[in-house]
PDB file of N, CA and C in Angstrom:
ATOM      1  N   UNK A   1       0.845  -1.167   0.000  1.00  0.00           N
ATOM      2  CA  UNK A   1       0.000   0.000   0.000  1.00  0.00           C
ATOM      3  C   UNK A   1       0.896   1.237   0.000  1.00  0.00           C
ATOM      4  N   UNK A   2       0.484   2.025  -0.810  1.00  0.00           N
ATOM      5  CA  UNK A   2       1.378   3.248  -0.891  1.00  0.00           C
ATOM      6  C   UNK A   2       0.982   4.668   0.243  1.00  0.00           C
ATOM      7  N   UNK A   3       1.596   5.214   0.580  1.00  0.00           N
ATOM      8  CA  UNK A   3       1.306   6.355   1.527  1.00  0.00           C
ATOM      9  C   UNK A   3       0.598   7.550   0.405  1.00  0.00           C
ATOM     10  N   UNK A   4       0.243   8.258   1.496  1.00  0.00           N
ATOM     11  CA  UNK A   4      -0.275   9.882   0.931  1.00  0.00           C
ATOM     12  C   UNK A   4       0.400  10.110  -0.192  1.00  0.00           C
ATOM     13  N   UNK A   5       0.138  10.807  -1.275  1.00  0.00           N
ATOM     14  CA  UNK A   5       1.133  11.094  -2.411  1.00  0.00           C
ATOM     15  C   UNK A   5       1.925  12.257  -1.893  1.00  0.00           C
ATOM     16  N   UNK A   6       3.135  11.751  -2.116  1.00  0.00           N
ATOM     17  CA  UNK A   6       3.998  12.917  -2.092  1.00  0.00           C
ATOM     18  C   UNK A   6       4.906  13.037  -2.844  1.00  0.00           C
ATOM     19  N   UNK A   7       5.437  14.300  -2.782  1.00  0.00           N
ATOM     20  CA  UNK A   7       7.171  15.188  -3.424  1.00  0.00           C
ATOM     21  C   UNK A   7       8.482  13.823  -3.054  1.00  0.00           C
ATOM     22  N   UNK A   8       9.350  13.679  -3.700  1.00  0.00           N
ATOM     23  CA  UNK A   8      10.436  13.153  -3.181  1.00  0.00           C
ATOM     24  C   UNK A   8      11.139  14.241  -3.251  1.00  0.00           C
ATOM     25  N   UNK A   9      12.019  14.275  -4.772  1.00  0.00           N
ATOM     26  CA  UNK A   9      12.501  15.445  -4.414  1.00  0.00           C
ATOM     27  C   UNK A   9      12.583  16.920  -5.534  1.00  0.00           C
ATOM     28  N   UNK A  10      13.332  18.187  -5.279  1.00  0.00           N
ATOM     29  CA  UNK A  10      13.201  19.029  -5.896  1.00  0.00           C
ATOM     30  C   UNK A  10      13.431  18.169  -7.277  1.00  0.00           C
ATOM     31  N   UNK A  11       7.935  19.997 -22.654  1.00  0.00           N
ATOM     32  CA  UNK A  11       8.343  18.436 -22.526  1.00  0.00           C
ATOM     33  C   UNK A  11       7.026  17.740 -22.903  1.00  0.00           C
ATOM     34  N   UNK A  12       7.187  16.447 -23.114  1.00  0.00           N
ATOM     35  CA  UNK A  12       5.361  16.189 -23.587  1.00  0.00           C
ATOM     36  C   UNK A  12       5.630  14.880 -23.736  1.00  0.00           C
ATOM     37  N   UNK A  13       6.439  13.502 -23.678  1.00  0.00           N
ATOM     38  CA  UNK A  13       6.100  12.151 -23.996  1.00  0.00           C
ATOM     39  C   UNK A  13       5.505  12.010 -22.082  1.00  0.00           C
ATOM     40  N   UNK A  14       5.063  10.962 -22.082  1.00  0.00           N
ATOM     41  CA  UNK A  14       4.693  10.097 -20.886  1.00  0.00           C
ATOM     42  C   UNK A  14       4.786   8.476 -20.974  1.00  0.00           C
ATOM     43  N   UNK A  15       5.492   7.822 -20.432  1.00  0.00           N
ATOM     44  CA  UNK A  15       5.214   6.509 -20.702  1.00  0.00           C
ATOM     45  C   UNK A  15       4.903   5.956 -19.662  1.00  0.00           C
ATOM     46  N   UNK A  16       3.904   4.743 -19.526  1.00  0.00           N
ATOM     47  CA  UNK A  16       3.279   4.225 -18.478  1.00  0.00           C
ATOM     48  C   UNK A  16       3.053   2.805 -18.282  1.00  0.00           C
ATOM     49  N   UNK A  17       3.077   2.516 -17.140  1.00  0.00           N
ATOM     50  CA  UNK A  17       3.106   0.898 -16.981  1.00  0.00           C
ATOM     51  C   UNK A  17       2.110   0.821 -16.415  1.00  0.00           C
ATOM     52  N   UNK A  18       1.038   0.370 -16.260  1.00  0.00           N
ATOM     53  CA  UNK A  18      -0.251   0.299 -16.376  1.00  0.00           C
ATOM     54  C   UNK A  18      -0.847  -1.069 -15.530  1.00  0.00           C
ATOM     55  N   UNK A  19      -0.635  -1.578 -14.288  1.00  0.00           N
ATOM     56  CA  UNK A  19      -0.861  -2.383 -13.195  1.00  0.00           C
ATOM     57  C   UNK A  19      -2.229  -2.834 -12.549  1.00  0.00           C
ATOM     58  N   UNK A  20      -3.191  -3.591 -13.139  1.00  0.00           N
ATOM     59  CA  UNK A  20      -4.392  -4.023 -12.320  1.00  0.00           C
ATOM     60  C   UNK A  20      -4.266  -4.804 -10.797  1.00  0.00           C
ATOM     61  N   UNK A  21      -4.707  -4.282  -9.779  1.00  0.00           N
ATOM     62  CA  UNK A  21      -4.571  -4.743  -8.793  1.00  0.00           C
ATOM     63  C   UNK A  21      -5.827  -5.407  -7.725  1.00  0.00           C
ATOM     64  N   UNK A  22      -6.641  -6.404  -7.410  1.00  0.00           N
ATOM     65  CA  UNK A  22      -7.831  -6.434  -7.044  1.00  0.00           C
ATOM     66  C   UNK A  22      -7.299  -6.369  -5.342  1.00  0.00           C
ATOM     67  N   UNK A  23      -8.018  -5.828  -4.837  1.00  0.00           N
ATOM     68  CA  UNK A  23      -7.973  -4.966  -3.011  1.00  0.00           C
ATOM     69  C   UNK A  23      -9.486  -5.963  -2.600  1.00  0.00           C
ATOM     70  N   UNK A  24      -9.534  -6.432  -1.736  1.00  0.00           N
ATOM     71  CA  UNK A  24     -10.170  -7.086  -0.866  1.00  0.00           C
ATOM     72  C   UNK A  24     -10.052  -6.473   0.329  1.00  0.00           C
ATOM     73  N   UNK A  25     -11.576  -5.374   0.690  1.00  0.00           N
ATOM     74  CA  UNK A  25     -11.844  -4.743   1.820  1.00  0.00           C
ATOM     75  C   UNK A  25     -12.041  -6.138   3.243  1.00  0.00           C
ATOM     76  N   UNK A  26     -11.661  -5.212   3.922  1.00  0.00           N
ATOM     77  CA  UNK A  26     -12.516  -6.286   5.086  1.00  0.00           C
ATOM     78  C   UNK A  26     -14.068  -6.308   5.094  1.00  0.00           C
ATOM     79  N   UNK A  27     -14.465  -5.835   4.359  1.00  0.00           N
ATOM     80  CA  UNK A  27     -15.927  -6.412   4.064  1.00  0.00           C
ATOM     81  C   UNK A  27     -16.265  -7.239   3.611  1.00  0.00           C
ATOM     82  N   UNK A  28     -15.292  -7.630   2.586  1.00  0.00           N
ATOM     83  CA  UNK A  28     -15.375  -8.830   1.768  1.00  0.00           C
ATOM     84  C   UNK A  28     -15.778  -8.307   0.144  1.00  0.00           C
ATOM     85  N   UNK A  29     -15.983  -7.004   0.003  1.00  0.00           N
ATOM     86  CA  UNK A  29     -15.803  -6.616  -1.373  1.00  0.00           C
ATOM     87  C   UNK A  29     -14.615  -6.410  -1.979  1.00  0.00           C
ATOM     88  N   UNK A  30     -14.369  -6.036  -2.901  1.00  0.00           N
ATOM     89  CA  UNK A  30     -13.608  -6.442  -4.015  1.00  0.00           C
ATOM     90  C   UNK A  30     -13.900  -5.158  -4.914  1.00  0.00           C
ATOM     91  N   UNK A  31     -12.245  -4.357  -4.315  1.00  0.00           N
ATOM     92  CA  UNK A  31     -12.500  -3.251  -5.159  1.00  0.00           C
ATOM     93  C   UNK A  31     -11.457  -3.545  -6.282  1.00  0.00           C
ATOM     94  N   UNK A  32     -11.498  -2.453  -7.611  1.00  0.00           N
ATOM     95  CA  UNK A  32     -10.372  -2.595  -8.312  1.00  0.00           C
ATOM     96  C   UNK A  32      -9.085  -1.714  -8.160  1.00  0.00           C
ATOM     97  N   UNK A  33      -8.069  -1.837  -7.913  1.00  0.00           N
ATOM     98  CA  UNK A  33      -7.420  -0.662  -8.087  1.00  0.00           C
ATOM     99  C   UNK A  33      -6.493  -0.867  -9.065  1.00  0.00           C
ATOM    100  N   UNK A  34      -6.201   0.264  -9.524  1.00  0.00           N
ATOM    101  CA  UNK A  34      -5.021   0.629 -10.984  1.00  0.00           C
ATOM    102  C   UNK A  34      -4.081   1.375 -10.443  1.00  0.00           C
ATOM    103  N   UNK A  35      -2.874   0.947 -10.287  1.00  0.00           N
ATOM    104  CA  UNK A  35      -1.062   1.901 -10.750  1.00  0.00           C
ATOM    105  C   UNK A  35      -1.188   1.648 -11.633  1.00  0.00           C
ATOM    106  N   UNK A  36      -0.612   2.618 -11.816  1.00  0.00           N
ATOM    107  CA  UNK A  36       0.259   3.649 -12.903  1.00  0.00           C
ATOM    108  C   UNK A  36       1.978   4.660 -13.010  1.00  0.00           C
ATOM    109  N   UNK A  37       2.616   3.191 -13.471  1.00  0.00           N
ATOM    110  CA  UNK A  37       3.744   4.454 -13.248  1.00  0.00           C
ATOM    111  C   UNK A  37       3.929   5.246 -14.695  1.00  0.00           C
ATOM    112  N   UNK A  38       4.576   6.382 -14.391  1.00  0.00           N
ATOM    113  CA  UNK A  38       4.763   6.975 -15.338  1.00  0.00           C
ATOM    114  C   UNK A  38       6.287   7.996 -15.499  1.00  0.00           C
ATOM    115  N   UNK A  39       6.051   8.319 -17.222  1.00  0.00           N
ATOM    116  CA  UNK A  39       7.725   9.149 -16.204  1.00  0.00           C
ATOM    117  C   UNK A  39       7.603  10.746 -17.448  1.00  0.00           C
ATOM    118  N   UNK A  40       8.062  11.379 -17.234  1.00  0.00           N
ATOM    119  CA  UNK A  40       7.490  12.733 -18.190  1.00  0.00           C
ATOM    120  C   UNK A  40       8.595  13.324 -18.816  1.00  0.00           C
ATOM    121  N   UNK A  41       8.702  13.229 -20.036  1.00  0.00           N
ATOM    122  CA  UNK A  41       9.987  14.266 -20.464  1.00  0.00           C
ATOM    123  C   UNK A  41       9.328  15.440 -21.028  1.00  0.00           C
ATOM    124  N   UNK A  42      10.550  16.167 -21.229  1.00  0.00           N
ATOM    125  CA  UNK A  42      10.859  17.324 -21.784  1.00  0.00           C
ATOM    126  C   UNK A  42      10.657  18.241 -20.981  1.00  0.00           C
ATOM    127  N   UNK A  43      10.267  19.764 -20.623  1.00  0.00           N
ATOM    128  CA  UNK A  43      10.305  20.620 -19.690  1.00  0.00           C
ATOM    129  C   UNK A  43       9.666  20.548 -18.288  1.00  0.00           C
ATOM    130  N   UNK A  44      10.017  19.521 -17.822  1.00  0.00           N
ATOM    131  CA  UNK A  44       9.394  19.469 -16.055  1.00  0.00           C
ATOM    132  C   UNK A  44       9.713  19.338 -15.165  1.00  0.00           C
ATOM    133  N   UNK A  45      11.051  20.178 -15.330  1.00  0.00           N
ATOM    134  CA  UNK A  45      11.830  20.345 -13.800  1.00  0.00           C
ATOM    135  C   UNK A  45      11.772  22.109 -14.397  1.00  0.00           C
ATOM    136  N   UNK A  46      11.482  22.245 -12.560  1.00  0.00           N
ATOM    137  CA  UNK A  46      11.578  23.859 -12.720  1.00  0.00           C
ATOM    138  C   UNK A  46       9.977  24.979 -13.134  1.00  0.00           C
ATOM    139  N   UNK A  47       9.206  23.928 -12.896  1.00  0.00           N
ATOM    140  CA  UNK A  47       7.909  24.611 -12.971  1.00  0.00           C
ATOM    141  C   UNK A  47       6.937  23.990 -12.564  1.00  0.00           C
ATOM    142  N   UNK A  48       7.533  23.455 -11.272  1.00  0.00           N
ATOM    143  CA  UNK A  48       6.303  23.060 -10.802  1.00  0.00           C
ATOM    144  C   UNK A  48       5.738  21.810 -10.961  1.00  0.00           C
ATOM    145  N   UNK A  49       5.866  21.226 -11.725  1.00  0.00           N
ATOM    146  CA  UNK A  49       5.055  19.892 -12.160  1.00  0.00           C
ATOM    147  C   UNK A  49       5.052  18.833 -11.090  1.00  0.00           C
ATOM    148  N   UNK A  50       5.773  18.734 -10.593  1.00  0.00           N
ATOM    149  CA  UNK A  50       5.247  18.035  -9.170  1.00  0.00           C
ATOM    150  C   UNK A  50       4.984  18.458  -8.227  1.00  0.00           C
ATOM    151  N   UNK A  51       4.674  19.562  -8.045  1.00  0.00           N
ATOM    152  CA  UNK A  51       3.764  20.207  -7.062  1.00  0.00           C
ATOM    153  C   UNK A  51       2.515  20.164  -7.489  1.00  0.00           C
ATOM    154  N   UNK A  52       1.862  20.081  -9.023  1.00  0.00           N
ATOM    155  CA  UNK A  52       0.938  20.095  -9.542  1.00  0.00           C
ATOM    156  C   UNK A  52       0.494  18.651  -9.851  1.00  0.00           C
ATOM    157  N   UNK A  53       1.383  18.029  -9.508  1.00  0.00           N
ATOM    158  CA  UNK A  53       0.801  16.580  -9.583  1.00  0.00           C
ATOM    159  C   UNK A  53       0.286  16.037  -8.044  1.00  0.00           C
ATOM    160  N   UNK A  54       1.162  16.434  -7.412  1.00  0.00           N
ATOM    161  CA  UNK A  54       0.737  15.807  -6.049  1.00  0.00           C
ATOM    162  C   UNK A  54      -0.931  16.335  -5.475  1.00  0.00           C
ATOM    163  N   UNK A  55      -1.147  17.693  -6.436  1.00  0.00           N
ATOM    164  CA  UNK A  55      -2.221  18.661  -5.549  1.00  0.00           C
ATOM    165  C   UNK A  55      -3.522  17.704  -6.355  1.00  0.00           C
ATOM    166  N   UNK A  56      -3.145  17.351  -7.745  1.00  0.00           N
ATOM    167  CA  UNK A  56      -4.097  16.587  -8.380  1.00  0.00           C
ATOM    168  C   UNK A  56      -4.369  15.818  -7.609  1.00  0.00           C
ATOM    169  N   UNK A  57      -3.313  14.481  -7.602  1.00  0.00           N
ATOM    170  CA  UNK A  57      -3.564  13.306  -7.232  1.00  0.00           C
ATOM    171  C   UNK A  57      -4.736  13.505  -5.757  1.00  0.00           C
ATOM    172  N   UNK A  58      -3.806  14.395  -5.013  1.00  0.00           N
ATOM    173  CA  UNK A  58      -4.509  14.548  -3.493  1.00  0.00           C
ATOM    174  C   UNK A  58      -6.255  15.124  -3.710  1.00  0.00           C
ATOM    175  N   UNK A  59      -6.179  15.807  -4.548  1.00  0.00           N
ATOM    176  CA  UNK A  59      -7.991  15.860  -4.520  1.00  0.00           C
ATOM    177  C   UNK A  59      -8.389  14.850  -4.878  1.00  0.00           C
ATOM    178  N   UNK A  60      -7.997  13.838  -5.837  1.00  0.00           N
ATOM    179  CA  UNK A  60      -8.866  12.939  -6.401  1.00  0.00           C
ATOM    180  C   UNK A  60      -8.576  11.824  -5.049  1.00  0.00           C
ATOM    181  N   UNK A  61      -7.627  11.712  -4.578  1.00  0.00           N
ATOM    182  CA  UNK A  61      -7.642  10.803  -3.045  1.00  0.00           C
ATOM    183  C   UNK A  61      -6.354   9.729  -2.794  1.00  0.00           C
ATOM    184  N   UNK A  62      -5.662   9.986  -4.394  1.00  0.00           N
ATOM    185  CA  UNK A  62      -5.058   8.888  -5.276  1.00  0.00           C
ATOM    186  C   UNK A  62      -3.736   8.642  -4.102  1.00  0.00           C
ATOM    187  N   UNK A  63      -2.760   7.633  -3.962  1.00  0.00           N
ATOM    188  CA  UNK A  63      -1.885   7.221  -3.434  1.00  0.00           C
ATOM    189  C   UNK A  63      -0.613   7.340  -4.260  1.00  0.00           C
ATOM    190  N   UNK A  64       0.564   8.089  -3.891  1.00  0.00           N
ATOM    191  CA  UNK A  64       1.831   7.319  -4.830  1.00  0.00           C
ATOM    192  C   UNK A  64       2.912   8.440  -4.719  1.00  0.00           C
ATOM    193  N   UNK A  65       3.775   8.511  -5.597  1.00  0.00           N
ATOM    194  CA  UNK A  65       4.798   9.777  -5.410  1.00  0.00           C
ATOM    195  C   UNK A  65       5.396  10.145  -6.708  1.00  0.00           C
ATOM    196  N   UNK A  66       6.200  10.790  -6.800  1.00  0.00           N
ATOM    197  CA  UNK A  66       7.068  11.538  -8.036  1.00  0.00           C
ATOM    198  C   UNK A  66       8.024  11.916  -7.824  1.00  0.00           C
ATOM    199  N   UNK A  67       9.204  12.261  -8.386  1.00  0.00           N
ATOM    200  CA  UNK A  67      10.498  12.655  -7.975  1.00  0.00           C
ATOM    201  C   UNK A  67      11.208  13.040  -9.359  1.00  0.00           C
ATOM    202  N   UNK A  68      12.164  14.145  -9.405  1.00  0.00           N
ATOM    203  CA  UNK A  68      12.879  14.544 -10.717  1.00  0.00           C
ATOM    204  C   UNK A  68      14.066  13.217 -10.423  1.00  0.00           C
ATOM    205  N   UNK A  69      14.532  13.290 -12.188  1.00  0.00           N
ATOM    206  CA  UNK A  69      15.678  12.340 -12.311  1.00  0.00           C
ATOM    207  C   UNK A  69      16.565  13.097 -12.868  1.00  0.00           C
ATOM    208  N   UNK A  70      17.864  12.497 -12.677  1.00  0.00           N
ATOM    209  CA  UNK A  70      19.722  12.909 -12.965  1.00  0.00           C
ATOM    210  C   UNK A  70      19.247  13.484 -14.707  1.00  0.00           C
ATOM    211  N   UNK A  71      18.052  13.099 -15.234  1.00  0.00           N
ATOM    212  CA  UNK A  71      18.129  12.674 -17.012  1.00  0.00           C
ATOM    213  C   UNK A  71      17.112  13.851 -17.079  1.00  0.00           C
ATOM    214  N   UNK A  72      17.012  14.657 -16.032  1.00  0.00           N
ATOM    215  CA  UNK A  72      15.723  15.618 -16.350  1.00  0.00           C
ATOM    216  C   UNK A  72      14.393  15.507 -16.672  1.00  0.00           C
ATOM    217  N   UNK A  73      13.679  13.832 -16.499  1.00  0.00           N
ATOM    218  CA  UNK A  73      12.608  13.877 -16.238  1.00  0.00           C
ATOM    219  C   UNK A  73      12.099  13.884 -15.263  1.00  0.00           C
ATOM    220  N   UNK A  74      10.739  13.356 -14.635  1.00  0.00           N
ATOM    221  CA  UNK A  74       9.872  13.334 -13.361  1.00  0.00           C
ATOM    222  C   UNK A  74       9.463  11.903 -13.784  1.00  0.00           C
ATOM    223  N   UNK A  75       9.614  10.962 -13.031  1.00  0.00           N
ATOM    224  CA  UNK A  75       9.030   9.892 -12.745  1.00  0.00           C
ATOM    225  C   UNK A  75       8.659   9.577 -11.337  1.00  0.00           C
ATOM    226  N   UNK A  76       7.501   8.728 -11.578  1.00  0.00           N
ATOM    227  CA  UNK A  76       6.601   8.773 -10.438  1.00  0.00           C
ATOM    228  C   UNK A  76       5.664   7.400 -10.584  1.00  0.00           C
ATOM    229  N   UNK A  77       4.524   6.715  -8.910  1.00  0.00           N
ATOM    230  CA  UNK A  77       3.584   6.594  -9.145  1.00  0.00           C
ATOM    231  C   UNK A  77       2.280   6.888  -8.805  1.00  0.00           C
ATOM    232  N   UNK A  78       1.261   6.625  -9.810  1.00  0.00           N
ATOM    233  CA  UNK A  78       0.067   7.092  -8.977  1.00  0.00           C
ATOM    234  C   UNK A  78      -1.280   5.432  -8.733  1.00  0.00           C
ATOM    235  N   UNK A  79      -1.489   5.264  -8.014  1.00  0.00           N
ATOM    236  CA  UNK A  79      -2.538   4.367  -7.189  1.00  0.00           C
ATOM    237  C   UNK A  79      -3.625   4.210  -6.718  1.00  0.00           C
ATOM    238  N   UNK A  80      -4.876   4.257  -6.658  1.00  0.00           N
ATOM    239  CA  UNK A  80      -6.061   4.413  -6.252  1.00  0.00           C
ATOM    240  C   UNK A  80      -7.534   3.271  -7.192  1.00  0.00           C
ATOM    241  N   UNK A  81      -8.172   3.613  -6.873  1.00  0.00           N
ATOM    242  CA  UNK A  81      -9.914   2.991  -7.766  1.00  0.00           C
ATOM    243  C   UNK A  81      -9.495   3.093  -8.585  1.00  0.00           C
ATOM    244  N   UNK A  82      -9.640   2.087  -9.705  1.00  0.00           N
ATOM    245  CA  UNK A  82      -9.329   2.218 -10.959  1.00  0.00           C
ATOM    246  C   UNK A  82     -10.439   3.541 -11.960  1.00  0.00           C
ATOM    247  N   UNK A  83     -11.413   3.375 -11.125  1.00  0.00           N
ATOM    248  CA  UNK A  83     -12.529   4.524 -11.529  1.00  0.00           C
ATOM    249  C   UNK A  83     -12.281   6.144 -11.326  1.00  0.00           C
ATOM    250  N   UNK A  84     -10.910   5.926 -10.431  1.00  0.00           N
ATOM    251  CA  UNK A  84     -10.406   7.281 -10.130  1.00  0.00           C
ATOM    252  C   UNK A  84      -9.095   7.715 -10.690  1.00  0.00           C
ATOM    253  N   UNK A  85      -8.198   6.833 -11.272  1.00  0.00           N
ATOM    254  CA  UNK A  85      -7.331   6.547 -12.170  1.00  0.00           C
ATOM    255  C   UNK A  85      -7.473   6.511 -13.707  1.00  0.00           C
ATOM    256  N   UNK A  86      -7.957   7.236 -14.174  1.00  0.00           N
ATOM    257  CA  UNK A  86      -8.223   7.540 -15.861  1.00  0.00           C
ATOM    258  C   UNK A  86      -7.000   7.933 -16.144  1.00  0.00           C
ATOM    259  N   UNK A  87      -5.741   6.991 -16.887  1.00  0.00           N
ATOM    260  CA  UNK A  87      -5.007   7.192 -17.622  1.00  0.00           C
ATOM    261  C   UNK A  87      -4.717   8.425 -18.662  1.00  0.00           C
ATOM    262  N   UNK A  88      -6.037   8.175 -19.186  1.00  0.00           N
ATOM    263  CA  UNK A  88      -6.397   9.134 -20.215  1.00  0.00           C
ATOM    264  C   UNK A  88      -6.273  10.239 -19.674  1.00  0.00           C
ATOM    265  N   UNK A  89      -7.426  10.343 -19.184  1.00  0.00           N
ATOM    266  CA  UNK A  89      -7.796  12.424 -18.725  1.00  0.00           C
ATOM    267  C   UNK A  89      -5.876  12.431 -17.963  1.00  0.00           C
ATOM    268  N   UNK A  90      -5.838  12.022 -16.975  1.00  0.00           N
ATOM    269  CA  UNK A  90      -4.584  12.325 -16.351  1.00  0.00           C
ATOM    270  C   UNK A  90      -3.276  12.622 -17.592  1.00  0.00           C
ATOM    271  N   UNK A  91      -3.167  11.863 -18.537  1.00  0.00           N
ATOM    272  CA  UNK A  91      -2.204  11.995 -19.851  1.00  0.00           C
ATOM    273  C   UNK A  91      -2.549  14.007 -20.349  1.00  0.00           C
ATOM    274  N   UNK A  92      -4.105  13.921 -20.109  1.00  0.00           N
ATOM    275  CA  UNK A  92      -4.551  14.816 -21.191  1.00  0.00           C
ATOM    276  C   UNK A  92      -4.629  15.833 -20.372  1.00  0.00           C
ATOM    277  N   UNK A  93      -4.705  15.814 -19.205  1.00  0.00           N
ATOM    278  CA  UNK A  93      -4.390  17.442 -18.486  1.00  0.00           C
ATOM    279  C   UNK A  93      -3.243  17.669 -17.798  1.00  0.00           C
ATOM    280  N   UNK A  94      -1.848  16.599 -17.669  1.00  0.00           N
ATOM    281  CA  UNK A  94      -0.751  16.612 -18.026  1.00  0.00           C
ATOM    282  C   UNK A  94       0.133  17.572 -18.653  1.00  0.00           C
ATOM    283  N   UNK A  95      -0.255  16.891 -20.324  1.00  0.00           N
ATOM    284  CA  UNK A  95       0.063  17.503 -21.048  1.00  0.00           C
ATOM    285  C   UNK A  95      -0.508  19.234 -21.443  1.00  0.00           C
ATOM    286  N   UNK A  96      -1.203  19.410 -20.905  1.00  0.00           N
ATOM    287  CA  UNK A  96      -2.718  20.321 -21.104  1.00  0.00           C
ATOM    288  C   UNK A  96      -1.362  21.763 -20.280  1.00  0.00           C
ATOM    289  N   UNK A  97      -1.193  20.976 -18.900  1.00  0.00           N
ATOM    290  CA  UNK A  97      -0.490  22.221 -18.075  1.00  0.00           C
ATOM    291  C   UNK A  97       0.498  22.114 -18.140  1.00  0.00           C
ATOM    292  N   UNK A  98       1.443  21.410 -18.725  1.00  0.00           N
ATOM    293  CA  UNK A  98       3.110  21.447 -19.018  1.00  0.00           C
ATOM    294  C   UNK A  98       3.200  22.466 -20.446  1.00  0.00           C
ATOM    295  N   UNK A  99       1.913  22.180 -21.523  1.00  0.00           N
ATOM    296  CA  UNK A  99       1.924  23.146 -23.014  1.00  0.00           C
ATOM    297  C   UNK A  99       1.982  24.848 -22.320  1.00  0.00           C
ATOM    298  N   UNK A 100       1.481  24.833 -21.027  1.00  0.00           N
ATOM    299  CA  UNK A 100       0.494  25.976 -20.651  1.00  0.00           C
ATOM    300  C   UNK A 100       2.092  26.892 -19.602  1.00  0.00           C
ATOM    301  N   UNK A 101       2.737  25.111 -19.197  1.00  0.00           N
ATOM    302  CA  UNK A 101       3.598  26.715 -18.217  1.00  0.00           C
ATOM    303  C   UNK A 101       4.922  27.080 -19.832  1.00  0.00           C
ATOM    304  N   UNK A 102       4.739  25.675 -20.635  1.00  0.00           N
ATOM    305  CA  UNK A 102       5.944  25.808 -21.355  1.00  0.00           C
ATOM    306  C   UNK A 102       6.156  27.323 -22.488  1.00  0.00           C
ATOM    307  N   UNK A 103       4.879  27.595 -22.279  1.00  0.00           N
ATOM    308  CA  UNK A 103       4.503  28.552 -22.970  1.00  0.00           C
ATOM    309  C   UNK A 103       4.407  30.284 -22.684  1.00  0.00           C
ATOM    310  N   UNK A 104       4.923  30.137 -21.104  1.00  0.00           N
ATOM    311  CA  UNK A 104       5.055  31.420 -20.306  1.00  0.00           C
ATOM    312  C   UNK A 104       6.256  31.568 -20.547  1.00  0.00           C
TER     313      UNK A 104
END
């Protein structure tokens, strides 16, 4: 189980490994959950982008972390309901606010 999402420490591909996981509450239901790792190139050190990921993840409730690398990307993971884990939208507003600071 992964902790609170957080910072470890102080562009446009994404690649992702994409993990089905079935969670057995003590109720005896059977939720789904989805990781997701991922890792981000091109401009995302230095503006924020993992501060803006963690604030995401944390509203939606999601579990996991991120951290810059020696190679100048951000790799990270994120964890939660698979119903709360949309690959997609997450890819697409990603990219949405990296076009948006790359562009200031």
């Amino acid at each position: 189980m992964l902790l609170p999402f957080k910072l470890i420490l102080p562009v446009f591909a994404v690649i992702l490994l994409i993990y089905d996981v079935n969670n057995t509450s003590s109720m005896g239901s059977t939720k789904k959950l989805l990781s997701v790792n991922f890792e981000v190139f091109g401009r995302v050190q230095g503006v924020f982008f993992r501060k803006y990921t963690e604030k995401e993840a944390n509203k939606l409730g999601l579990k996991g972390w991120c951290m810059n690398t020696s190679q100048g990307t951000v790799k990270g993971v994120i964890e939660g309901p698979s119903s709360k884990v949309d690959e997609i939208k997450i890819l697409q507003e990603i990219h949405k606010q990296l076009h948006r600071k790359a562009q200031m």
